[in-house]
C-alpha atoms as a PDB file:
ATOM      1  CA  UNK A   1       3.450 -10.416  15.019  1.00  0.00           C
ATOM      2  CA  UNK A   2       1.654 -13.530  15.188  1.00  0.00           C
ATOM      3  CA  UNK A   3      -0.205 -12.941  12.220  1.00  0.00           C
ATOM      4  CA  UNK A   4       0.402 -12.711   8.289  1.00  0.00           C
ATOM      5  CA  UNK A   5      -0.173  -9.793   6.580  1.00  0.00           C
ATOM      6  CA  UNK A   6      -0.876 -10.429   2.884  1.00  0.00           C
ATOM      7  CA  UNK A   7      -0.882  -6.781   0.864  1.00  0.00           C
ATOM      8  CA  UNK A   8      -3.112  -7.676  -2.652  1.00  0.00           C
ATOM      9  CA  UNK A   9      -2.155  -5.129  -4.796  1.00  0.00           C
ATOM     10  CA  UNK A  10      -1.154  -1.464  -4.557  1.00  0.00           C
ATOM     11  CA  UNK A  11      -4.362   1.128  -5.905  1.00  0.00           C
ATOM     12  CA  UNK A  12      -7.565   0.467  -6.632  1.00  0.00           C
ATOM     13  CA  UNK A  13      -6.737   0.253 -10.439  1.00  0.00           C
ATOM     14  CA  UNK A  14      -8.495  -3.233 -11.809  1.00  0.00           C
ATOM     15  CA  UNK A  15      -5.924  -4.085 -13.387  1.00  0.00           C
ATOM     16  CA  UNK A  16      -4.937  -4.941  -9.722  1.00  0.00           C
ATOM     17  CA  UNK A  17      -6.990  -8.599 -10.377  1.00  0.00           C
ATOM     18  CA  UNK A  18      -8.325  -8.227  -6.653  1.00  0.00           C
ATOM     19  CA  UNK A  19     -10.790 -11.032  -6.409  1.00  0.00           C
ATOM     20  CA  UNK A  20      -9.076 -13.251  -9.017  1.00  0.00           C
ATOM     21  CA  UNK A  21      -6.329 -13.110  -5.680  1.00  0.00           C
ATOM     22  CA  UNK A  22      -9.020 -13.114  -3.307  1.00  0.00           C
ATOM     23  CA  UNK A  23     -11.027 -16.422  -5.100  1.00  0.00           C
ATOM     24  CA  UNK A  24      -7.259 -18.372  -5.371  1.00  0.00           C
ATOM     25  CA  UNK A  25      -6.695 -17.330  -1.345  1.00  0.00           C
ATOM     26  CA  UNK A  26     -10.462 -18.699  -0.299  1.00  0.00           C
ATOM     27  CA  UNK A  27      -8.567 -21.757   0.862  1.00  0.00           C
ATOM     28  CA  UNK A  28      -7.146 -19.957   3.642  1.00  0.00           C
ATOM     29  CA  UNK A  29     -10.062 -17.986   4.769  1.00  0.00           C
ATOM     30  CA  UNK A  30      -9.873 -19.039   8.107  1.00  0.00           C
ATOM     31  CA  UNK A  31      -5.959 -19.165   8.729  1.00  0.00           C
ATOM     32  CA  UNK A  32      -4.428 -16.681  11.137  1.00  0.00           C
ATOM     33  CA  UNK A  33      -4.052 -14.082   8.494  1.00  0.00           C
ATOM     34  CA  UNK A  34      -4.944 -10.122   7.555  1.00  0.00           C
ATOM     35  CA  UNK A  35      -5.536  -9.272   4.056  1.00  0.00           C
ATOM     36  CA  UNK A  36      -4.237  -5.856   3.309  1.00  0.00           C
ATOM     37  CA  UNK A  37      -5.716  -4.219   0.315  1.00  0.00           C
ATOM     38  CA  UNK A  38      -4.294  -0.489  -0.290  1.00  0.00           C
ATOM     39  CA  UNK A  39      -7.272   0.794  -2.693  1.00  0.00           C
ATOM     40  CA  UNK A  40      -6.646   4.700  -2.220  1.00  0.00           C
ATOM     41  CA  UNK A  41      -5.155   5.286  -5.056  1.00  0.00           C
ATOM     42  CA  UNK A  42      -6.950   5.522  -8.522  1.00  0.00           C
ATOM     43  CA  UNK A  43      -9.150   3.123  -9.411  1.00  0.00           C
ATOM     44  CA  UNK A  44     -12.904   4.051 -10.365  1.00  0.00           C
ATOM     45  CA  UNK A  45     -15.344   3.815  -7.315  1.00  0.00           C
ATOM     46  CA  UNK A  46     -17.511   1.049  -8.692  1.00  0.00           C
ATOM     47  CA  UNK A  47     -14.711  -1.279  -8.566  1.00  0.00           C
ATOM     48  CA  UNK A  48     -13.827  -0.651  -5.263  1.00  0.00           C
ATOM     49  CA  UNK A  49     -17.181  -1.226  -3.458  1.00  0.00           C
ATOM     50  CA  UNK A  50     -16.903  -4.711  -5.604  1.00  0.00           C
ATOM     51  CA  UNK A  51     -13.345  -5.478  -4.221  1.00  0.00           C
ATOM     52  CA  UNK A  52     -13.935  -4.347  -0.459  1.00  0.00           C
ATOM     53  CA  UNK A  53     -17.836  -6.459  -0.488  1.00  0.00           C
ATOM     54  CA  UNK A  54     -15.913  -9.576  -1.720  1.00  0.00           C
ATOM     55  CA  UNK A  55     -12.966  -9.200   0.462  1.00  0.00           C
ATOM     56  CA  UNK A  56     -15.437  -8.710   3.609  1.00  0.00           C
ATOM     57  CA  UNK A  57     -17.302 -11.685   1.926  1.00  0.00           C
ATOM     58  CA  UNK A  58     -14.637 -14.476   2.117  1.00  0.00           C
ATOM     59  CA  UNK A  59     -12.158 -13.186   5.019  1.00  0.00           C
ATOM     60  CA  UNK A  60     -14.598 -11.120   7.267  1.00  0.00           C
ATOM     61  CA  UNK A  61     -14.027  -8.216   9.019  1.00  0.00           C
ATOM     62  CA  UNK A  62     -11.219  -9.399  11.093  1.00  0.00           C
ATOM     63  CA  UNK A  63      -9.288 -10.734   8.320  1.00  0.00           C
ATOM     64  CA  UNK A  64      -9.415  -7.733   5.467  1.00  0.00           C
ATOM     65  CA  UNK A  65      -8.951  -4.176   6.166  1.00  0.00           C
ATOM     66  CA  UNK A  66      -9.263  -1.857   2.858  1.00  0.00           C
ATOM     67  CA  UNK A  67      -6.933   0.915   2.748  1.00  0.00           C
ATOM     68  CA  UNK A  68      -9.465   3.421   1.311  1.00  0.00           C
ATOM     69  CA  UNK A  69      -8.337   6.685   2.437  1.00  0.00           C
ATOM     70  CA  UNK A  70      -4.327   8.268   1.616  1.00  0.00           C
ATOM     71  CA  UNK A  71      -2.077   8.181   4.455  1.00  0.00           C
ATOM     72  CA  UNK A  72       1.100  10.301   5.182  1.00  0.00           C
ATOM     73  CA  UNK A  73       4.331   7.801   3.573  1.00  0.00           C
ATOM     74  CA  UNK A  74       6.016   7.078   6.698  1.00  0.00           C
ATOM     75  CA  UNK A  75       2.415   5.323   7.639  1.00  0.00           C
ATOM     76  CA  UNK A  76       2.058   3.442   4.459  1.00  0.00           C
ATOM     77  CA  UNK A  77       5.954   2.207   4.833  1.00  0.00           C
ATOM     78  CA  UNK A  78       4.982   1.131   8.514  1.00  0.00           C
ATOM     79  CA  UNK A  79       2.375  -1.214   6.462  1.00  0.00           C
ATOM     80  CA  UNK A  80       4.599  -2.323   3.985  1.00  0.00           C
ATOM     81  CA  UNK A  81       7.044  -3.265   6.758  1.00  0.00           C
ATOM     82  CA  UNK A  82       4.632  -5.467   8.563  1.00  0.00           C
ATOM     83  CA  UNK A  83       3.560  -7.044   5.289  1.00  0.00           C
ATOM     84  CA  UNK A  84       4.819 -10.360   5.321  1.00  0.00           C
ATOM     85  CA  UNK A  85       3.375 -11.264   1.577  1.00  0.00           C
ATOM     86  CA  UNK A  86       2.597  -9.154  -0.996  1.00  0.00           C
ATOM     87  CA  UNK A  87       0.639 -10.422  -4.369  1.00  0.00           C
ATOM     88  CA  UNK A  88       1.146  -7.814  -7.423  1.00  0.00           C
ATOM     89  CA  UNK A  89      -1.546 -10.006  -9.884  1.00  0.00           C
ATOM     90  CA  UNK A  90      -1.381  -7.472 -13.251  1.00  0.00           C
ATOM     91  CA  UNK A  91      -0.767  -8.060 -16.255  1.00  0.00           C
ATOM     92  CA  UNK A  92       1.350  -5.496 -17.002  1.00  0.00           C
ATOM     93  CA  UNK A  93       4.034  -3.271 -15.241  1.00  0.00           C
ATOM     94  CA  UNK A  94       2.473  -1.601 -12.115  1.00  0.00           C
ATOM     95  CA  UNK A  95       3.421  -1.368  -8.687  1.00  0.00           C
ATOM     96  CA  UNK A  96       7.503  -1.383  -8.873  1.00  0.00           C
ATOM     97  CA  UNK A  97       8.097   1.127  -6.125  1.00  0.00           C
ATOM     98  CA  UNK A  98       5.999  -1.041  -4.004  1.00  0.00           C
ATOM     99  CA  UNK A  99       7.655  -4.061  -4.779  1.00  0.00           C
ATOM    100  CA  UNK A 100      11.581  -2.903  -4.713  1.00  0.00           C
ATOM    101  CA  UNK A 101      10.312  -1.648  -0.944  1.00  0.00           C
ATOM    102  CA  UNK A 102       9.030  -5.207  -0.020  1.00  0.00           C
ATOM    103  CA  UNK A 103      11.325  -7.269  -1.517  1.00  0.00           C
ATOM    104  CA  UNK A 104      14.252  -4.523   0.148  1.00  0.00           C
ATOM    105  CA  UNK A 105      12.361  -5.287   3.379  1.00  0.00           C
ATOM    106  CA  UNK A 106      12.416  -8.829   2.921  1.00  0.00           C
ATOM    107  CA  UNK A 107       9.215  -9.741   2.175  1.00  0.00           C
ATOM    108  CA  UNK A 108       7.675 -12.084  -0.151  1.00  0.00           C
ATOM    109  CA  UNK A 109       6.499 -10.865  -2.988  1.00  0.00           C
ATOM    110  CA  UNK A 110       4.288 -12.480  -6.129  1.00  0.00           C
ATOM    111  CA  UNK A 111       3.666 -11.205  -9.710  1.00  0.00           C
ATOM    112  CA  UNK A 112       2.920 -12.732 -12.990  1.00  0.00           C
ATOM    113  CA  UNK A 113       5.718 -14.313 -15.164  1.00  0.00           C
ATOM    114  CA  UNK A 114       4.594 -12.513 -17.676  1.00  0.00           C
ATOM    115  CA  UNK A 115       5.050  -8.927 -16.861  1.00  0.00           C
ATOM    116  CA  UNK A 116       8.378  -7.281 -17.633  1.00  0.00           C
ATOM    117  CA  UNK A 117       8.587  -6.737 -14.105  1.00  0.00           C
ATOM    118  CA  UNK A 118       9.297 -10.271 -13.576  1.00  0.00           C
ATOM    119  CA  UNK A 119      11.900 -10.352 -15.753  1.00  0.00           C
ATOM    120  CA  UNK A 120      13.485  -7.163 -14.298  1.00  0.00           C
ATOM    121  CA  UNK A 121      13.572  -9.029 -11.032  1.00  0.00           C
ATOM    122  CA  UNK A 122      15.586 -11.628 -12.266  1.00  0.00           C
ATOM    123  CA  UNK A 123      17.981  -9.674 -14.426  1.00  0.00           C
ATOM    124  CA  UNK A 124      18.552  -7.967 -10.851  1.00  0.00           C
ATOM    125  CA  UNK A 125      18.435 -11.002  -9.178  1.00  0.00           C
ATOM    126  CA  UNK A 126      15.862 -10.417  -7.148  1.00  0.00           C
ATOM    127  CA  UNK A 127      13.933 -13.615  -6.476  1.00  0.00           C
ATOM    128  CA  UNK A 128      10.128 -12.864  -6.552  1.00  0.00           C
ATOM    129  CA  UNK A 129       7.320 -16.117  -6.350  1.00  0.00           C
ATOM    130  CA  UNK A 130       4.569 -16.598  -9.109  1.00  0.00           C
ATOM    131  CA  UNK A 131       1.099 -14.906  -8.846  1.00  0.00           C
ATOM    132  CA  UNK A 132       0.264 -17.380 -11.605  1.00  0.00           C
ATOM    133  CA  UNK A 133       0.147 -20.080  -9.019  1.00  0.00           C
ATOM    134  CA  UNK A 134      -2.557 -21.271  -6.812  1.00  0.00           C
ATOM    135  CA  UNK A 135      -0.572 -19.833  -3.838  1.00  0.00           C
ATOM    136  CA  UNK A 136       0.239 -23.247  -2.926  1.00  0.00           C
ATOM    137  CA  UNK A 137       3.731 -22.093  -1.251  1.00  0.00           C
ATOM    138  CA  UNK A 138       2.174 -18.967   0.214  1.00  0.00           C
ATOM    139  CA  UNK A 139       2.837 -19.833   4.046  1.00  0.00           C
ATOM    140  CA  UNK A 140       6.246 -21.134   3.669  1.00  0.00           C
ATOM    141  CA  UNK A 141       8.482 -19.130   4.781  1.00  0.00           C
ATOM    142  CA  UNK A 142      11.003 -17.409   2.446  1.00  0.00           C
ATOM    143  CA  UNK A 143      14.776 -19.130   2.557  1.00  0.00           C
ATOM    144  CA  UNK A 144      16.954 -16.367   4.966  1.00  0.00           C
ATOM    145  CA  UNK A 145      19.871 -16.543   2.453  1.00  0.00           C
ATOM    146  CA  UNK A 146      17.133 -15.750  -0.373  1.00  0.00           C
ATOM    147  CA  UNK A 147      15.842 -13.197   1.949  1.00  0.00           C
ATOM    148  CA  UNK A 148      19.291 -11.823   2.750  1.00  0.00           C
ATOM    149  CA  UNK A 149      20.240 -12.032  -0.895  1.00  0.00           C
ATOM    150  CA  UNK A 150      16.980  -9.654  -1.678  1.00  0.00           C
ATOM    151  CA  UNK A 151      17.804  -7.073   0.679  1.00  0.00           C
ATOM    152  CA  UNK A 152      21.830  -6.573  -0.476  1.00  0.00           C
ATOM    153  CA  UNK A 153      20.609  -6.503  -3.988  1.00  0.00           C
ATOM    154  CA  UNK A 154      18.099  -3.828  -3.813  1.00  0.00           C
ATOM    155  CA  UNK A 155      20.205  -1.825  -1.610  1.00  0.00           C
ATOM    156  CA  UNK A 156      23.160  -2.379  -3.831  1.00  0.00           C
ATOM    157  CA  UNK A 157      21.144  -1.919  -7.315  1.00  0.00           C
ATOM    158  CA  UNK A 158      18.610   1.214  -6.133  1.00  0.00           C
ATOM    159  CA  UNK A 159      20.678   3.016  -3.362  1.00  0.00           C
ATOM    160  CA  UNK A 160      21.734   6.762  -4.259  1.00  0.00           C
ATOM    161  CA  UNK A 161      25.375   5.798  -4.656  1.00  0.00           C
ATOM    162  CA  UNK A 162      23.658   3.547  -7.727  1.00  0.00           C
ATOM    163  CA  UNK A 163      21.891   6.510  -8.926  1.00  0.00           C
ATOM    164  CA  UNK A 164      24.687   9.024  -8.533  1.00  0.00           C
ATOM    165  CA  UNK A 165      26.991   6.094 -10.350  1.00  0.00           C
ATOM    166  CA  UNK A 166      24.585   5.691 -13.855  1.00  0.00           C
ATOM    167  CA  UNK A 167      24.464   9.082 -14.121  1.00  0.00           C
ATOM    168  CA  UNK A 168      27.980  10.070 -14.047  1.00  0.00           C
ATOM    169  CA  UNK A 169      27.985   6.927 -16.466  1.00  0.00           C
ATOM    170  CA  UNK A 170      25.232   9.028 -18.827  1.00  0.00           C
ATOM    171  CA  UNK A 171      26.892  12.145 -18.201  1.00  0.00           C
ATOM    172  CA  UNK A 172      30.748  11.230 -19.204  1.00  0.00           C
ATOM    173  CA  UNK A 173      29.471   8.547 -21.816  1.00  0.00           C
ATOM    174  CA  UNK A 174      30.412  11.736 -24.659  1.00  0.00           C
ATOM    175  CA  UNK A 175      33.300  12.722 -23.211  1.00  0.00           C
END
């Protein structure tokens, strides 16, 4: 496609940081780009008018579509897979089935050093960007071996064999 798709966040939760993303991306307002902002899932309703009137406020219509409303899965993994970025900005451990997809697709994908998610990544050497930048690197494209390197890994790390593997592990550990 000849646009980027940036996915902020995965619910409408605020711990999501929405327009802490949005005010670091104002820079690009006007680049060929789609901010995609899945807010279906919890979050209380107050904080979603604020996100979706500040999205609409900085990128317009044309470049922010709110995901208000659930969607079958195979739909929401047709939107993950034309995601070309994806910023996870909490501050805590949210979003992981979200971002094993992406980066397993991959995509680019930001979330704070801090998180224990972040540290996950890289114990399964998954390489994941910094959400505590100021997006800086956010149109370059990912390195193909990096890419590459993502996809084997979560294939290799989260594939049923895996599963099926650690639990025999659990299973005959008292044997």
């Amino acid at each position: 496609h000849n646009k980027v798709y940036i996915q902020v966040g995965n619910s409408a939760c605020s711990t999501n940081e929405h327009i802490e993303v949005f005010e670091k991306l104002i820079k690009y307002k006007d680049s060929n780009m789609k901010i995609i902002c899945p807010l279906s899932y919890s979050g209380e309703a107050e904080y979603i008018e604020q996100v979706i009137k500040r999205g609409y406020e900085i990128f317009g219509k044309e470049r922010f579509e709110p995901l208000t409303e659930f969607m079958p899965f195979n739909e929401y993994l047709d939107i993950l897979a034309k995601t070309d970025i994806a910023i996870f900005n909490h501050r805590r451990q949210r979003g992981l089935g979200n971002i094993l997809t992406l980066l397993g697709l991959g995509k680019k994908v930001y979330i704070r050093k801090e998180i224990t998610t972040w540290q996950f990544c890289i114990d399964h050497k998954l390489k994941v960007f910094s959400a505590n930048s100021d997006f800086e690197d956010l149109f370059v494209r990912m390195d193909k071996v990096v890419m590459r390197k993502n996809i084997e890994n979560v294939k290799r790390q989260f594939s049923e064999e895996k599963l099926i593997e650690d639990w025999e592990k659990i299973f005959n550990e008292n044997e």
